[in-house]
Protein backbone atom coordinates (compact mmCIF):
# COMPACT_ATOMS: atom_id res chain seq x y z
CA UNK A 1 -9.78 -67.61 32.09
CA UNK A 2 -11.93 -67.57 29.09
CA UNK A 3 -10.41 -65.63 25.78
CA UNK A 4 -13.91 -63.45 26.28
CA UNK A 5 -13.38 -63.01 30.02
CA UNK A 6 -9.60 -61.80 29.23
CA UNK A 7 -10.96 -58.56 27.53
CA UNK A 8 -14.10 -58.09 30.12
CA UNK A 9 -12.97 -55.15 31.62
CA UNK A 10 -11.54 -53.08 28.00
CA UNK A 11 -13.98 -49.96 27.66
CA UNK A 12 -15.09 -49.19 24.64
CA UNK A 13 -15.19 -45.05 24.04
CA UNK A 14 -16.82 -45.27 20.50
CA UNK A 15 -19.95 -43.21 20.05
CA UNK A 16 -22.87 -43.76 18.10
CA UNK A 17 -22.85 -45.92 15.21
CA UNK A 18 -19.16 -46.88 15.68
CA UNK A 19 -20.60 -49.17 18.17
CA UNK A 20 -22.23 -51.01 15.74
CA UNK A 21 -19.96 -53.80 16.19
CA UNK A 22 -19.08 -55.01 19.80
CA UNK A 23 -15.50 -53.96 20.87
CA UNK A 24 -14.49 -57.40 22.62
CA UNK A 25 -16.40 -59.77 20.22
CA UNK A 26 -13.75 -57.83 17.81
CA UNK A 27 -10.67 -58.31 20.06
CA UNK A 28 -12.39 -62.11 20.13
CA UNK A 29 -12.65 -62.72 16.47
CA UNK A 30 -9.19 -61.26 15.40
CA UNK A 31 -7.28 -63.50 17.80
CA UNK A 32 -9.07 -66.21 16.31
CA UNK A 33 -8.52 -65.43 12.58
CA UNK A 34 -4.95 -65.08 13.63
CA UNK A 35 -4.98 -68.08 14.95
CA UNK A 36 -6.30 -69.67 11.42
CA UNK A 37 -3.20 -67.98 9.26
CA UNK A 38 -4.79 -64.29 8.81
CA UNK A 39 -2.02 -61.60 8.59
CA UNK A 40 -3.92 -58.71 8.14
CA UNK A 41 -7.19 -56.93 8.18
CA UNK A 42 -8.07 -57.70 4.75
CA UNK A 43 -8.15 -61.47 5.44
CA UNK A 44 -9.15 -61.21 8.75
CA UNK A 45 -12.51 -59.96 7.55
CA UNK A 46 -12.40 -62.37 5.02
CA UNK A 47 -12.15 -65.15 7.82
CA UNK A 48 -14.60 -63.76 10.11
CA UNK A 49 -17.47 -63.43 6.75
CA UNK A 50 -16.65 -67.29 6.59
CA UNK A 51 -16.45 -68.64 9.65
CA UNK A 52 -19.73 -66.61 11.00
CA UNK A 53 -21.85 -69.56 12.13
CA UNK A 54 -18.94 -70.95 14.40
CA UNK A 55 -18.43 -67.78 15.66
CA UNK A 56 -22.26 -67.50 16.58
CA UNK A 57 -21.74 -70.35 18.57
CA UNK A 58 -19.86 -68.15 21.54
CA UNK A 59 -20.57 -64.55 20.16
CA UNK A 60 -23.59 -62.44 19.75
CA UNK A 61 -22.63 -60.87 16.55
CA UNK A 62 -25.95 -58.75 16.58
CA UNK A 63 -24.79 -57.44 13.46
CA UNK A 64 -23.07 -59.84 11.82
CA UNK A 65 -19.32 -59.47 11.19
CA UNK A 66 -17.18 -56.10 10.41
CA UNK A 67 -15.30 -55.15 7.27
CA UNK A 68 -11.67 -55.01 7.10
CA UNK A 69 -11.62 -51.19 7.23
CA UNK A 70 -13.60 -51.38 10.54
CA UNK A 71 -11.43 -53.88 12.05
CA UNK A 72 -8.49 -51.15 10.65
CA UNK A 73 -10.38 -48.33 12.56
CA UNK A 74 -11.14 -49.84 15.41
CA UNK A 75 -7.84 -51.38 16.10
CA UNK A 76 -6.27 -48.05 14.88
CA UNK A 77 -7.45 -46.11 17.99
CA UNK A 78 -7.76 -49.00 20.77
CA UNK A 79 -5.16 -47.74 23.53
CA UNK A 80 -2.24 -50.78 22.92
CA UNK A 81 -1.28 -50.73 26.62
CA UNK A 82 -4.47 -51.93 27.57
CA UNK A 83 -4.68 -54.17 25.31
CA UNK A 84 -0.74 -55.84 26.44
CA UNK A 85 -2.48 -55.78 29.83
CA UNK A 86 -5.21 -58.08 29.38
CA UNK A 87 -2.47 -60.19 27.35
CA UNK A 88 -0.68 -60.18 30.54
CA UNK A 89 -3.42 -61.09 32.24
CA UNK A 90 -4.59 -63.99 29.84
CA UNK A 91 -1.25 -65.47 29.46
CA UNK A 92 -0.53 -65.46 33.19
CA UNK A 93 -3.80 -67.48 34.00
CA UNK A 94 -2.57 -69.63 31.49
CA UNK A 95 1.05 -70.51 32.28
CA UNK A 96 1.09 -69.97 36.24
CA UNK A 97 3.69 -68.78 37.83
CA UNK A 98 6.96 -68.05 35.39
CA UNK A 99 10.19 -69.73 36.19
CA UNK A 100 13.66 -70.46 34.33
CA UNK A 101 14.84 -67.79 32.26
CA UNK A 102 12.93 -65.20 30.69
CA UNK A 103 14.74 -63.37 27.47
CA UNK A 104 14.16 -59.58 26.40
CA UNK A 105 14.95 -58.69 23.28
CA UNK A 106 13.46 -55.94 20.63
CA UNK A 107 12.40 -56.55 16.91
CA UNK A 108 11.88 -53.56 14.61
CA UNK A 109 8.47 -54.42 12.81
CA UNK A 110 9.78 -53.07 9.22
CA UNK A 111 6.03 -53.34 7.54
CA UNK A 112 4.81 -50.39 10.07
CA UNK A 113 6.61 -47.64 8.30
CA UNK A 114 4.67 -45.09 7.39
CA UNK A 115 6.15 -42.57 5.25
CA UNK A 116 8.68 -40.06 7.55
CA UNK A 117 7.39 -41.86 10.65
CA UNK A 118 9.58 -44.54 11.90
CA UNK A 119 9.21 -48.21 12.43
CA UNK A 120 7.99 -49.73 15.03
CA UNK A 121 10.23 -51.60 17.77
CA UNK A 122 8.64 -53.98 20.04
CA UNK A 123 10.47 -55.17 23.12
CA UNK A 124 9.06 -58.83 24.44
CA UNK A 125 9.85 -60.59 27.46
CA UNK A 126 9.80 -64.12 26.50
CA UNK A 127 9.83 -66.92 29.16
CA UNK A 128 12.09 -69.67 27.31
CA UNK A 129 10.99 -72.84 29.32
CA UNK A 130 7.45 -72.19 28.48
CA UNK A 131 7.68 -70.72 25.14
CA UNK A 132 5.18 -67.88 25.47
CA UNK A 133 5.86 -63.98 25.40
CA UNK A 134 4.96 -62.56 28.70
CA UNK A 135 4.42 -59.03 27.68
CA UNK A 136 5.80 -56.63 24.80
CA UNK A 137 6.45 -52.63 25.14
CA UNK A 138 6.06 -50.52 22.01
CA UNK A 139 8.40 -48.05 21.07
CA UNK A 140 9.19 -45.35 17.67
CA UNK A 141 12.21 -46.85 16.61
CA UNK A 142 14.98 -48.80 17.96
CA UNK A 143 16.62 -45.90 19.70
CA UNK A 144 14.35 -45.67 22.17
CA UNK A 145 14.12 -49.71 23.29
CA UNK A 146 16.08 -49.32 26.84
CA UNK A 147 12.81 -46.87 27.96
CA UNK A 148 10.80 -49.84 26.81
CA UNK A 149 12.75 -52.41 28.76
CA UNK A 150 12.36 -50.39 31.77
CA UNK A 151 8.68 -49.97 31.25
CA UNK A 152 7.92 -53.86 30.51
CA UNK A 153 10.26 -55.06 34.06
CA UNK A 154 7.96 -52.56 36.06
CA UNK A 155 5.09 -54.74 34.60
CA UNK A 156 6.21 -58.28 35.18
CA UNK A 157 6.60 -60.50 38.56
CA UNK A 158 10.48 -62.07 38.21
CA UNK A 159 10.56 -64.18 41.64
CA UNK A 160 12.92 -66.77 40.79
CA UNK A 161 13.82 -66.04 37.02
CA UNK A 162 16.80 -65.34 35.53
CA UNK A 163 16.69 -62.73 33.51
CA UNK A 164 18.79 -62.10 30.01
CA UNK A 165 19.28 -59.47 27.74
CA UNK A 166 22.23 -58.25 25.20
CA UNK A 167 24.36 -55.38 25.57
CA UNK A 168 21.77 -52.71 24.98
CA UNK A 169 19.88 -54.12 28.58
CA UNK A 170 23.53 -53.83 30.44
CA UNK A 171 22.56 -50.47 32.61
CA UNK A 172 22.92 -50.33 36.63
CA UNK A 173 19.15 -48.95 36.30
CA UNK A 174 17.98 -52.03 34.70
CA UNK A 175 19.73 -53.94 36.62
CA UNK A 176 18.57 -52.60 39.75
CA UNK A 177 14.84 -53.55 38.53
CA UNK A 178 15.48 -56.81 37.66
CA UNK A 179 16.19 -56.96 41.48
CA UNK A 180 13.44 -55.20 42.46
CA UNK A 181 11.26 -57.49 40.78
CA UNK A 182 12.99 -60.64 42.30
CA UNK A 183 15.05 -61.88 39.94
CA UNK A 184 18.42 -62.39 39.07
CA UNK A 185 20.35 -61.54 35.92
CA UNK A 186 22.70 -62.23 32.85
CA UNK A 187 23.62 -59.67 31.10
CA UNK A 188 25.95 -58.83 28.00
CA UNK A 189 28.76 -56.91 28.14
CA UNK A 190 29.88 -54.66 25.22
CA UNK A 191 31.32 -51.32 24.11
CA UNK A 192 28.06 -49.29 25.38
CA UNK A 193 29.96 -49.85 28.70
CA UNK A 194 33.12 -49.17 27.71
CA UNK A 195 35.31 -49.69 31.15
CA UNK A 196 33.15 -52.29 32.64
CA UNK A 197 33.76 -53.86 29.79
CA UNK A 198 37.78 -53.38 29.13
CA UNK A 199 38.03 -54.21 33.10
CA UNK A 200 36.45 -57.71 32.29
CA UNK A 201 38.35 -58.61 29.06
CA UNK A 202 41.84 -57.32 31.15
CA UNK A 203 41.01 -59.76 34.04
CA UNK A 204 39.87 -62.44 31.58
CA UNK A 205 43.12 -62.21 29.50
CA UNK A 206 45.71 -61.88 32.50
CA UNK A 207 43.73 -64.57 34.36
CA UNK A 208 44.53 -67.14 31.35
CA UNK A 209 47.94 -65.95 31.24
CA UNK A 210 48.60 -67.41 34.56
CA UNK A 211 46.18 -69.97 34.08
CA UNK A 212 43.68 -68.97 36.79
CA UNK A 213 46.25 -69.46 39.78
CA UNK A 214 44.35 -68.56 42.73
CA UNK A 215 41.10 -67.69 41.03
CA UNK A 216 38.22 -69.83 41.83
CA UNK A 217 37.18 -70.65 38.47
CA UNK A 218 34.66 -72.85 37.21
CA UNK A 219 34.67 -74.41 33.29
CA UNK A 220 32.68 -76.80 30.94
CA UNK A 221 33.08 -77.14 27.20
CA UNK A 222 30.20 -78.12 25.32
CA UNK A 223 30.43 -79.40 21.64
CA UNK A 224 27.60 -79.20 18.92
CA UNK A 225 27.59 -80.85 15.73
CA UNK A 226 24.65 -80.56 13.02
CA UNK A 227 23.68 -80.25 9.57
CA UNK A 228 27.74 -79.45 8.76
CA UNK A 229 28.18 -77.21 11.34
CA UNK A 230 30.42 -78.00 14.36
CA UNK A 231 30.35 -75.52 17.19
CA UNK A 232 32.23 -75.94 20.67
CA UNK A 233 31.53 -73.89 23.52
CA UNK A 234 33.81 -72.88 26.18
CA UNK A 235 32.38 -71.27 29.33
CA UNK A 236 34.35 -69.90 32.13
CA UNK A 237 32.42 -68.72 35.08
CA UNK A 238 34.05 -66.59 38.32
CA UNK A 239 31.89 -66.27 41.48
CA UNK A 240 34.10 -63.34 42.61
CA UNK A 241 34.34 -60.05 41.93
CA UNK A 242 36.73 -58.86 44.56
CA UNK A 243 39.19 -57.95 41.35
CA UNK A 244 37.24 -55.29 40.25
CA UNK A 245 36.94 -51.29 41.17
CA UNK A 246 35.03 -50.75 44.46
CA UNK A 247 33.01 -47.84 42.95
CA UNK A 248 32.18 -50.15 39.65
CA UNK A 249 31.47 -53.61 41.75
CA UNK A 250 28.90 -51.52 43.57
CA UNK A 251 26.85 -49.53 41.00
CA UNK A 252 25.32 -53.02 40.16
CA UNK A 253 22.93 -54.69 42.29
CA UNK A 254 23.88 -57.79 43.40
CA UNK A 255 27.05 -58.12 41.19
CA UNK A 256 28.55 -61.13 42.24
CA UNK A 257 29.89 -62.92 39.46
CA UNK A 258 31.37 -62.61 35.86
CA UNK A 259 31.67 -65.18 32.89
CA UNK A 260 33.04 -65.55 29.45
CA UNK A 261 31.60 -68.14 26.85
CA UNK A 262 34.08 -68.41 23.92
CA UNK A 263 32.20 -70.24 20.62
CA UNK A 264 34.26 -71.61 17.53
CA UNK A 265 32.38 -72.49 14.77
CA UNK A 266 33.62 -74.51 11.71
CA UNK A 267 31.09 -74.88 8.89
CA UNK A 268 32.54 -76.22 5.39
CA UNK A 269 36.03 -76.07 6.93
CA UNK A 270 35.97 -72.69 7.89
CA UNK A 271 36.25 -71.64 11.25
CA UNK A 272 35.49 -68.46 13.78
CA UNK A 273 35.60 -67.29 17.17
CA UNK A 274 33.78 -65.47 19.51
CA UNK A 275 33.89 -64.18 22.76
CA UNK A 276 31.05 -62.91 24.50
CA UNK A 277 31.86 -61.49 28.01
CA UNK A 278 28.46 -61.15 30.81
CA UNK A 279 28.02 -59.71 34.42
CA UNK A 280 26.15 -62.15 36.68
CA UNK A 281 23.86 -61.58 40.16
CA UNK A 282 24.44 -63.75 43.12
CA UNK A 283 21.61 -66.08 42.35
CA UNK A 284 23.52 -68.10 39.93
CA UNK A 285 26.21 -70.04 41.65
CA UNK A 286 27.46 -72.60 39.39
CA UNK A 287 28.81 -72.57 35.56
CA UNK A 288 25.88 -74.65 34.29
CA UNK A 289 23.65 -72.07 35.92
CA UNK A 290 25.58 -69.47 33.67
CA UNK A 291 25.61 -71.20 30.48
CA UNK A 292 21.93 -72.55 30.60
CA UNK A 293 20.48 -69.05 30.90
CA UNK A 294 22.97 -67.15 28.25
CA UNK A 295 22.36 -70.66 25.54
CA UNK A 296 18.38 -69.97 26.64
CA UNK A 297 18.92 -66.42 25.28
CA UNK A 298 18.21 -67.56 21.52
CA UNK A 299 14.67 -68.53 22.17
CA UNK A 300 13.40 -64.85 22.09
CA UNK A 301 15.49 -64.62 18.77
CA UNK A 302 13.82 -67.78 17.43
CA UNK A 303 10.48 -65.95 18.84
CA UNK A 304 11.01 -63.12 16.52
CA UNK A 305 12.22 -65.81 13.53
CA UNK A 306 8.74 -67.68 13.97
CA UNK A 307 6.76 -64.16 14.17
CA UNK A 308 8.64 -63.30 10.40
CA UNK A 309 8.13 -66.56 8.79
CA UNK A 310 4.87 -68.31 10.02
CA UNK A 311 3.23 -65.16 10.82
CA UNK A 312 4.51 -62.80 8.30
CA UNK A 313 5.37 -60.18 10.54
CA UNK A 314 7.34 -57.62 8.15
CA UNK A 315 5.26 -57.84 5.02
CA UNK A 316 2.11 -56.93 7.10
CA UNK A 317 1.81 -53.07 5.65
CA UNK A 318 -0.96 -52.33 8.74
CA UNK A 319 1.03 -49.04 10.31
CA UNK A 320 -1.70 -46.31 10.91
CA UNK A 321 -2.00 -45.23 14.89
CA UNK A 322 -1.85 -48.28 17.22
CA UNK A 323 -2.64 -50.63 14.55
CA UNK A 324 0.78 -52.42 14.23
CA UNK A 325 1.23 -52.38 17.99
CA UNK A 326 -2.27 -54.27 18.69
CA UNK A 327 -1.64 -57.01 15.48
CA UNK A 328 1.78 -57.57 16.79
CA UNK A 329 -0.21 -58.21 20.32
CA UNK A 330 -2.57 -60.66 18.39
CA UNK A 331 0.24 -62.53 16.97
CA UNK A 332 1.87 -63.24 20.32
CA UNK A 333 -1.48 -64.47 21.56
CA UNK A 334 -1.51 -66.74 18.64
CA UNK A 335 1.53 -67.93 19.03
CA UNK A 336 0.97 -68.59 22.53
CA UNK A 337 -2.15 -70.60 22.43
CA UNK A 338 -0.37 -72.75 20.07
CA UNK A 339 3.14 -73.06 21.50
CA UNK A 340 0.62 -73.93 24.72
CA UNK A 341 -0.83 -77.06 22.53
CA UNK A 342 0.12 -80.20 24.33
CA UNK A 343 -1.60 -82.50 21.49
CA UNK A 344 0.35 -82.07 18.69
CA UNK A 345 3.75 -81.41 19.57
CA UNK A 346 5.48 -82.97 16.77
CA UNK A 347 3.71 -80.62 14.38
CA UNK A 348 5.22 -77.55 13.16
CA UNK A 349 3.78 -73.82 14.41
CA UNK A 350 2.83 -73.87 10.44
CA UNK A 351 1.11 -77.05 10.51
CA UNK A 352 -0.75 -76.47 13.98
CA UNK A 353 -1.97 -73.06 12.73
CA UNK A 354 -3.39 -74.57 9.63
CA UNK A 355 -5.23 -77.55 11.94
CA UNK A 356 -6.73 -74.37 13.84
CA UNK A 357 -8.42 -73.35 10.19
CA UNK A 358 -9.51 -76.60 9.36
CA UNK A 359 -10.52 -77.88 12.72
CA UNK A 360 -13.14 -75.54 14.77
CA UNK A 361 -13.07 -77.60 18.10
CA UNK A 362 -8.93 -77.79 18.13
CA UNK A 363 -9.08 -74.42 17.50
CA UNK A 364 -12.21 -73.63 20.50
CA UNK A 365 -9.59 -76.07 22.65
CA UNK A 366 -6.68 -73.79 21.80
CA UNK A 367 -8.12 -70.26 22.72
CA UNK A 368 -10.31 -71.57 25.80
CA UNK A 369 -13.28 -70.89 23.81
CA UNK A 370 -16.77 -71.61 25.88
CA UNK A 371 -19.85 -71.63 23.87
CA UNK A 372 -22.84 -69.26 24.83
CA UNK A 373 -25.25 -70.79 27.63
């Protein structure tokens, strides 16, 4: 699938002269300014005004290309959700079918407050294996990212994932989609769920005490060291849940397992510990299982790290309508295409995006750009 063919079926409601400019050669050229280290409307224009006779080469551009304030406009009123469905759509055609573990987490995008009006929170879905975001859900404020969780699992095939989320994602509800949609699950357990939590950390602690005497346990250690830091990892996985209330065990959907992954860090001679304590579905039978997917968690916090420093996520001030939601969109698509390059893999994100600038036919190869017939 072509980037034009992606946004084929997007309707354009503009009347009159608002149409002067073509609605998908817009989508088109923003992704690709992106793409060349724009990170907002102002030097997206910029980019476009530049680059028109490559763009000429696969768009129309009957009337040459659009200021910044009516890329701001346009992108101000475009409906976001069907924008993050041809996103779907194009990043699905790219990457096939999704496997290994896909992350959700949410990142507050602080450059979209306007005024009295809150921030706002994107929840992603980000398959770790591949390195791509599968999908995003928008949302006013963090306070209202479990609704967006729900709404992103209705929109994504899981056969055969594992999926992961913090303590926020630990509801039966979500859960019990994660199911629905064929996959399995690791999730965090915290205070939000206060006695499936303390039921955990009691059979954790009396279980050591007697040193797991007829508990079928299973437990690696794993030790880091890097730039002066030195972090071991102890994981301790159960495949039974017999232990716990009948009532609790069964409000989660496929419960079958729980683990524990204590980390001690020691950086200049200081040292810490944590425990983190997780529910697990039947799909993942062995401790290696466990620890892959809950270590494979990071990636959609590294995601959001990439989307602050290369792309320059929170100083972008674009927050007017759906604006912020549809740039954060372009970013991911962005970041995609290049996480997808298979060239150039010992450059940096930063590097690669600059090559895209400097380089029309790496970045044509990038974006699946055909020219016109």
């Amino acid at each position: 699938m072509t980037l034009q063919e992606a946004f084929s079926q997007v309707e354009d409601h503009r009347r009159g002269p608002a149409r002067r400019h073509d609605l998908k050669e817009m989508i088109v050229m923003s992704i690709c300014a992106v793409l060349c280290g724009c990170d907002d409307w102002v030097d997206v224009a910029d980019w476009c005004e530049e680059e028109e006779d490559w763009l000429k080469t696969f768009l129309m551009l009957a009337n040459g290309t659009p200021s910044h304030d009516t890329f701001g406009k346009v992108f101000r009123v475009l409906d976001g959700k069907v924008f993050e469905s041809c996103f779907r759509q194009w990043i699905a055609d790219i990457v096939g079918a999704v496997k290994g573990v896909v992350a959700f987490d949410g990142k507050t995008v602080r450059g979209s407050k306007d005024g009295p009006n809150t921030a706002l929170h994107m929840v992603s879905a980000y398959a770790t294996e591949l390195g791509v975001s599968l999908g995003q859900e928008g949302t006013a404020g963090k306070g209202n990212e479990l609704a967006a969780i729900k709404a992103l699992l209705d929109t994504l095939v899981l056969k055969g994932c594992i999926v992961t989320m913090d303590a926020l994602g630990c509801q039966t509800e979500v859960a019990a989609r994660i199911v629905a949609q064929g996959g399995d699950y690791v999730l965090a357990v915290k205070e939000n769920q206060k006695h499936l939590s303390q039921s955990i950390v009691d059979f954790f602690t009396t279980a050591e005490e007697h040193d797991f005497r007829n508990i079928d346990v299973q437990k690696r250690v794993w030790v880091e060291k890097d730039h002066g830091r030195l972090e071991t990892r102890r994981v301790t996985f159960v495949a039974d849940v017999a232990w716990m209330d009948k009532s609790m065990r069964e409000d989660w959907k496929k419960l079958a397992a729980v683990g524990m992954i204590e980390s001690e860090q020691e950086i200049k001679g200081k040292a810490s510990i944590e425990r983190r304590h997780f529910i697990v579905s039947s799909g993942i039978k062995t401790v290696e299982q466990f620890a892959h997917a809950a270590r494979a968690h990071w990636g959609v916090e590294a995601m959001h790290w990439v989307l602050d420093v290369t792309f320059r996520e929170d100083d972008c001030r674009v927050r007017k309508g759906h604006g912020a939601r549809n740039l954060s969109a372009i970013r991911k698509f962005a970041l995609s295409a290049l996480r997808n390059d298979q060239r150039h893999t010992d450059r940096s994100l930063r590097r690669r995006r600059k090559l895209a600038d400097r380089r029309p036919d790496y970045r044509a190869e990038l974006l699946g750009i055909k020219p016109l017939q």
